[in-house]
Protein backbone atom coordinates (compact mmCIF):
# COMPACT_ATOMS: atom_id res chain seq x y z
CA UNK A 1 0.00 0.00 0.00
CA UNK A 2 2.85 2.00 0.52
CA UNK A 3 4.48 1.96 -3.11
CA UNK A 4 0.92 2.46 -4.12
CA UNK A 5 0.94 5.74 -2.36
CA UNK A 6 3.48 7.12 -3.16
CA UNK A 7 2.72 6.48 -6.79
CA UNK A 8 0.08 8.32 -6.61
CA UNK A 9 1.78 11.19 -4.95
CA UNK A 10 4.41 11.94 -7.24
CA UNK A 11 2.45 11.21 -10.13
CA UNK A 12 0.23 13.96 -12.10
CA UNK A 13 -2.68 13.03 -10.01
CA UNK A 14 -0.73 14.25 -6.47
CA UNK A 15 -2.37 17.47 -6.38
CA UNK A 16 -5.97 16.32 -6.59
CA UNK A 17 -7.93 15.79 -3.65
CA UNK A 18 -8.91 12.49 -2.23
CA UNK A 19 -11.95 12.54 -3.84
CA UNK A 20 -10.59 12.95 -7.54
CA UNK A 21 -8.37 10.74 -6.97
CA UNK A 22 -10.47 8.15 -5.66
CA UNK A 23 -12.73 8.90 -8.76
CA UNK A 24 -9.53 8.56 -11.59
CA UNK A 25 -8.12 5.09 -9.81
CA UNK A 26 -11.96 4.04 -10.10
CA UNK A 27 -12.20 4.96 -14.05
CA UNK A 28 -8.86 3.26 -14.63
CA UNK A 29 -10.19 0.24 -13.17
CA UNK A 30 -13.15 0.01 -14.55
CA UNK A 31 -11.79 0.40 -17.52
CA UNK A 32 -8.88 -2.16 -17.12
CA UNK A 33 -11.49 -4.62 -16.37
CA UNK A 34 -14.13 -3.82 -19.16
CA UNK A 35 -11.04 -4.75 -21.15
CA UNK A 36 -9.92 -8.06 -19.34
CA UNK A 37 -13.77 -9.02 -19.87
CA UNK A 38 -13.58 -8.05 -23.41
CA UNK A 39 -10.22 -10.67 -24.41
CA UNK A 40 -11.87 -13.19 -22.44
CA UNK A 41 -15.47 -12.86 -24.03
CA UNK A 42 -13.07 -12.96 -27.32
CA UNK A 43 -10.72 -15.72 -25.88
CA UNK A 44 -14.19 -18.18 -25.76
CA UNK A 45 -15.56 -17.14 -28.38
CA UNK A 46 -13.33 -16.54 -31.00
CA UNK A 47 -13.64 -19.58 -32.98
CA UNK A 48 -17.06 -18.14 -33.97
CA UNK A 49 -15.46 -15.49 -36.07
CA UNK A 50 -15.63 -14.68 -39.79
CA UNK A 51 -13.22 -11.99 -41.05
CA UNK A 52 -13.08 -11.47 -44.35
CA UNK A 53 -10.41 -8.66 -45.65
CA UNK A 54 -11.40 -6.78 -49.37
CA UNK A 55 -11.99 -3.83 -51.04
């Protein structure tokens, strides 16, 4: 917890309040994990499939 603290205070979102910063850790997460769910929805069911590459 502590190397995650002091991330956050020396990087760009230091000078935010708790609040803000609570709020951009929460967006990044969310959107970490929208993508994790995304490669695994494409992980299963990828075989399914059809690309097809023309003019």
């Amino acid at each position: 917890m502590d190397v995650l603290n002091q991330i956050l205070q020396e990087s760009a979102i230091g000078n935010f309040s708790r609040i803000a910063k609570s709020l951009i850790v929460s967006l990044f997460i969310t959107i970490v994990m929208s993508l994790v769910a995304m490669l695994i929805a494409l992980i299963i069911n990828g075989n399914q499939l059809q690309f097809s590459f023309g003019y």
